[in-house]
Protein backbone atom coordinates (compact mmCIF):
# COMPACT_ATOMS: atom_id res chain seq x y z
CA UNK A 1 211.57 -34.01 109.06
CA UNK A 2 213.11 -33.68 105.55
CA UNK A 3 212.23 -35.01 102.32
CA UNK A 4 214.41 -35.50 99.50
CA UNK A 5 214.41 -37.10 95.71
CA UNK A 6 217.87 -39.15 95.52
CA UNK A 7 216.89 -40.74 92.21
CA UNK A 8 215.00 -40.51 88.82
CA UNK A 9 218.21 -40.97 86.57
CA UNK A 10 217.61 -43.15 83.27
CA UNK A 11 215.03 -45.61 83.62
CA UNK A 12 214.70 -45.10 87.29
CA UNK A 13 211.57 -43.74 89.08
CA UNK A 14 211.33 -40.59 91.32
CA UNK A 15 213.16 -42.03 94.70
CA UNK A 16 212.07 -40.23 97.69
CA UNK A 17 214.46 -39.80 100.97
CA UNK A 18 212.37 -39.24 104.24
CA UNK A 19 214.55 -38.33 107.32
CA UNK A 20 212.32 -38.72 110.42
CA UNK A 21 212.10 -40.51 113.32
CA UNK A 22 211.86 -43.85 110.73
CA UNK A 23 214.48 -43.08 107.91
CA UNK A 24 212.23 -44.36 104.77
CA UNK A 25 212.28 -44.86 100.91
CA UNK A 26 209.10 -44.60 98.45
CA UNK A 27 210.41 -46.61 96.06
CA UNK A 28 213.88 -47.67 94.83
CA UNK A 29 214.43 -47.23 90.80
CA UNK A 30 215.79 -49.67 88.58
CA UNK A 31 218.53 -50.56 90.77
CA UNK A 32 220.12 -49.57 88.09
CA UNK A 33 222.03 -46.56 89.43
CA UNK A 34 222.51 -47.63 92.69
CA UNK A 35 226.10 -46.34 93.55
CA UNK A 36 224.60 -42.87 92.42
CA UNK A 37 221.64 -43.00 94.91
CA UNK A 38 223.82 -44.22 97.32
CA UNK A 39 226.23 -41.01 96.92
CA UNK A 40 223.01 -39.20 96.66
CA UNK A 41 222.39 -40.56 100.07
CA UNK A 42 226.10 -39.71 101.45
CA UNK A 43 225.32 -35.58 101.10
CA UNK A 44 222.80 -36.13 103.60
CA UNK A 45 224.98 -38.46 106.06
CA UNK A 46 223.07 -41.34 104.98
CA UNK A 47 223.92 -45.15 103.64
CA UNK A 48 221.56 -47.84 102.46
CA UNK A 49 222.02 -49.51 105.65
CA UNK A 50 220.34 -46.52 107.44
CA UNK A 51 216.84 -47.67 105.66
CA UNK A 52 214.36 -48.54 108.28
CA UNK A 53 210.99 -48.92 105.97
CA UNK A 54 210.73 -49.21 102.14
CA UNK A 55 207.43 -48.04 100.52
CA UNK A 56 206.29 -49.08 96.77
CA UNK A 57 204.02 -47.09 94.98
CA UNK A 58 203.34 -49.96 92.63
CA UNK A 59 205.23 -52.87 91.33
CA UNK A 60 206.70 -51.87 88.42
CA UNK A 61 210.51 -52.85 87.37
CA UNK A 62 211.23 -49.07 87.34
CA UNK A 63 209.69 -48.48 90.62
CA UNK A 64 210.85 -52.12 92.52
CA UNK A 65 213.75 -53.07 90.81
CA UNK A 66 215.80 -51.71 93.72
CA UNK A 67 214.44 -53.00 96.22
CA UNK A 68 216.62 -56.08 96.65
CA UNK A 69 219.85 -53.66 97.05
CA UNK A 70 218.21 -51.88 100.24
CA UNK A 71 216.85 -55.32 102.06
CA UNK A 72 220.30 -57.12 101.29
CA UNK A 73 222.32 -53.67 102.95
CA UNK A 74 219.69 -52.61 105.59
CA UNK A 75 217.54 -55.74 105.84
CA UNK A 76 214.74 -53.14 105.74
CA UNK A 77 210.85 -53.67 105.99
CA UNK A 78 209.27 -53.77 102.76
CA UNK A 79 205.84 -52.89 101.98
CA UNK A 80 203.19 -52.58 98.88
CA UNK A 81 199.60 -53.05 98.47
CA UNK A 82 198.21 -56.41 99.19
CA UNK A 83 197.21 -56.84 95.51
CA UNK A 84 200.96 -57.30 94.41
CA UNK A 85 203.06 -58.59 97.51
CA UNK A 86 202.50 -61.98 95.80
CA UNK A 87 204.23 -60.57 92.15
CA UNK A 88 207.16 -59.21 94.31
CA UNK A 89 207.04 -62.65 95.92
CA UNK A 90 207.40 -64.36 93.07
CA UNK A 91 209.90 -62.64 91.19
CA UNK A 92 206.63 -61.69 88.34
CA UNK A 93 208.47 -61.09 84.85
CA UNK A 94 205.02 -60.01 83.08
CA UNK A 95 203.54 -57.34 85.60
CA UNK A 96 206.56 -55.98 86.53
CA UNK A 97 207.95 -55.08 83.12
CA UNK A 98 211.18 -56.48 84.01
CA UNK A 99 211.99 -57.97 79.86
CA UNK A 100 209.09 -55.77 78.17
CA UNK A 101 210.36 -52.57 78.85
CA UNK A 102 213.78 -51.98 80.50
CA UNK A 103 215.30 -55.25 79.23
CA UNK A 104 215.94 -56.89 82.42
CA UNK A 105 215.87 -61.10 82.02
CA UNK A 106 215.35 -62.05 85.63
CA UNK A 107 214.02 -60.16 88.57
CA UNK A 108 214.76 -62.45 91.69
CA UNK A 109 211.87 -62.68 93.94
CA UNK A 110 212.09 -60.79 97.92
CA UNK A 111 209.91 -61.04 100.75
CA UNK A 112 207.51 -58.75 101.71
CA UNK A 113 206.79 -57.61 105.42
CA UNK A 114 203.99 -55.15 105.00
CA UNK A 115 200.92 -55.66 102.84
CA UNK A 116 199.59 -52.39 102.50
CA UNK A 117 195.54 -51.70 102.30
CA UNK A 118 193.16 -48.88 101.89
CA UNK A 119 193.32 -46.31 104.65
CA UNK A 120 196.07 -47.82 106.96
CA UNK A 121 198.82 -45.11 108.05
CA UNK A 122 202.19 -45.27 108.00
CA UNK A 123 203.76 -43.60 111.17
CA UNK A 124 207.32 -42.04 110.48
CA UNK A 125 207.23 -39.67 113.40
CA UNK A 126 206.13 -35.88 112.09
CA UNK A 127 205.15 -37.44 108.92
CA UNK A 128 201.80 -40.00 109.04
CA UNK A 129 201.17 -41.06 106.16
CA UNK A 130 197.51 -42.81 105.04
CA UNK A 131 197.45 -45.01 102.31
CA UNK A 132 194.95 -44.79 99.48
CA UNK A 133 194.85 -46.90 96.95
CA UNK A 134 194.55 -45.31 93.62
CA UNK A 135 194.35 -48.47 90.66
CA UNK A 136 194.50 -47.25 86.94
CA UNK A 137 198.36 -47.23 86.42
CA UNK A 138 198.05 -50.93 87.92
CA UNK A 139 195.87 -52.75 90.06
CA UNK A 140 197.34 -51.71 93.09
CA UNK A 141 198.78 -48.55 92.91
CA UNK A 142 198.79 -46.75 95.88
CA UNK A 143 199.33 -42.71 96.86
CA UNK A 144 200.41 -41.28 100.34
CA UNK A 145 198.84 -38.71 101.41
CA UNK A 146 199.82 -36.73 104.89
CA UNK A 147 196.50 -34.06 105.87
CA UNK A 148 198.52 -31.98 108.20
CA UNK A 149 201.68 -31.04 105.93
CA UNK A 150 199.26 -31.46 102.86
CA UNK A 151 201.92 -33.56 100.96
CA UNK A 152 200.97 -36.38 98.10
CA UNK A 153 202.89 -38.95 96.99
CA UNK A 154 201.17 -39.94 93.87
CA UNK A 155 203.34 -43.02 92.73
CA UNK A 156 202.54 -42.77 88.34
CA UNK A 157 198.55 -42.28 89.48
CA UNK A 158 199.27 -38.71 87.86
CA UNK A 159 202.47 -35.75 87.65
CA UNK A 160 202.85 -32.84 87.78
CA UNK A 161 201.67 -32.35 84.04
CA UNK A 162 200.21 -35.82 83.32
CA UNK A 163 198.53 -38.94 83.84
CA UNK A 164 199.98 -42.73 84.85
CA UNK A 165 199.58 -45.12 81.53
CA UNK A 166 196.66 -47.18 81.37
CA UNK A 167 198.26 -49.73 78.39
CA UNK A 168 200.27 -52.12 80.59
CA UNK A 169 199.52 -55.29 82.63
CA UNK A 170 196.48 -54.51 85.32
CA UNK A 171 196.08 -50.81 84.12
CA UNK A 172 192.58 -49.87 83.14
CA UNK A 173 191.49 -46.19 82.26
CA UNK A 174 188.13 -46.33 84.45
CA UNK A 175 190.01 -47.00 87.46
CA UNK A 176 192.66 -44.00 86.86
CA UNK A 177 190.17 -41.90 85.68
CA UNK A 178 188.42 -42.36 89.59
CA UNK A 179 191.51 -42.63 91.15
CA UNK A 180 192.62 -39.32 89.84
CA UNK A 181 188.95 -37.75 91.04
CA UNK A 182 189.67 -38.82 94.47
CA UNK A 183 193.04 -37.09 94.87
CA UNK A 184 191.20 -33.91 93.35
CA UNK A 185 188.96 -33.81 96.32
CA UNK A 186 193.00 -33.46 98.90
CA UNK A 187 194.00 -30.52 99.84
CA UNK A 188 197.17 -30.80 98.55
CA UNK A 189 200.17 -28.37 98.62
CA UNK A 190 203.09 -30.14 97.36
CA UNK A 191 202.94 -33.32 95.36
CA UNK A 192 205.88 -35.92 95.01
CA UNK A 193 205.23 -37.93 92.04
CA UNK A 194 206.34 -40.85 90.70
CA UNK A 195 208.30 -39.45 87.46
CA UNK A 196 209.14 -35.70 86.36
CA UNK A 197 209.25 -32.48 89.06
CA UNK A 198 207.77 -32.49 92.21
CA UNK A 199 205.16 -29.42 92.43
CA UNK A 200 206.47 -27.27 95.21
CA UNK A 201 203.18 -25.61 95.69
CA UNK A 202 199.24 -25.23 95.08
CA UNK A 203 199.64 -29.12 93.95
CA UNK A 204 195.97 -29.03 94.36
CA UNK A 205 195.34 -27.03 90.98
CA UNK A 206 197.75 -29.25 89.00
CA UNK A 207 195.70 -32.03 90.05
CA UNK A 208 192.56 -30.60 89.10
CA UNK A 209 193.90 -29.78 85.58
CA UNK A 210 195.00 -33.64 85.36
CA UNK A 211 191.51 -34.65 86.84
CA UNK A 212 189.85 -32.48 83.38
CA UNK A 213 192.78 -34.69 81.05
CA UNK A 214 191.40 -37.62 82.97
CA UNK A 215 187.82 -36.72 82.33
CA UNK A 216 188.00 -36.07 78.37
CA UNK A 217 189.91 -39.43 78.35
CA UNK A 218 187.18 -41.08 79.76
């Protein structure tokens, strides 16, 4: 099992490479930058194509935006929490950011396979990975979280030295502010989040700093 972040340039979100029985993809970036995820790909004798399962953390633009370049080369299974399937579905211009913030006009709509929900897992091979969902950044935000490696993939729920927004579409600081409680309660080692560094170890005190931030924004 390997895990590797292919993305994160401009606009794009973190973009996370697991190679594992199921060759997967929490989230996709803008789209933006695809050629350079794609050669990002190439160093590790991958293409597009070779995507079996596509995760969102969450629906935004910078997050989902793309996803249409994976289905349309791998016709890959997408998933995301129940609570936005139907925005993805729809091609939502509002939620999604896709004019507000990174300019986009038009954000053509794509099917969704897998409606993700509280506490279903996600079996790669090595990796299993349960699904929590963590609402604050948006409604329904989700993390990954896999108990025997102790890895986190916290979506924009929190970083490595911060905490999602709460001033968009569907965000709401009560719901981060539990969220973020939850995850303190993991034993986490390494966290992948959804912008910024991964923390390559101890992730557990980071998020207990970010659960105090959370706290005193309450």
């Amino acid at each position: 099992m390997q895990i590797h972040q292919i993305g994160g340039l401009g606009f794009d979100s973190n973009i996370y490479l697991i190679i594992d029985e199921v060759i997967a993809l929490i989230d996709a970036g803008t789209g933006m930058n695809f050629e350079t995820v794609t050669r990002n790909m190439g160093k590790f004798n991958l293409k597009p194509n070779d995507i079996e399962l596509l995760i969102n953390t969450h629906c935004h633009y910078d997050h989902a935006g793309g996803d249409h370049d994976f289905v349309k080369a791998a016709g890959c299974e997408m998933a995301i929490h129940e609570l936005e399937a139907e925005l993805l579905r729809k091609g939502d211009q509002i939620i999604m950011l896709v004019g507000s913030l990174f300019g986009r006009k038009i954000l053509e709509p794509i099917e969704v396979s897998r409606e993700l929900r509280e506490g279903d897992l996600i079996k790669l091979g090595e990796l299993t990975l349960q699904v929590l969902h963590t609402p604050g950044h948006t409604a329904g935000s989700i993390s990954l979280f896999e108990p025997n490696q102790q890895l986190l993939f916290s979506g924009d729920t929190i970083f490595s030295e911060g905490i999602g927004r709460v001033d968009l579409p569907t965000g709401n600081a009560e719901a981060i502010h539990n969220s973020i409680m939850r995850l303190a309660k993991l034993k986490v080692q390494k966290m992948y989040p959804g912008h910024g560094p991964i923390t390559e170890e101890n992730a557990h005190e980071h998020i207990l700093k970010m659960a105090k931030i959370a706290f005193d924004l309450r």
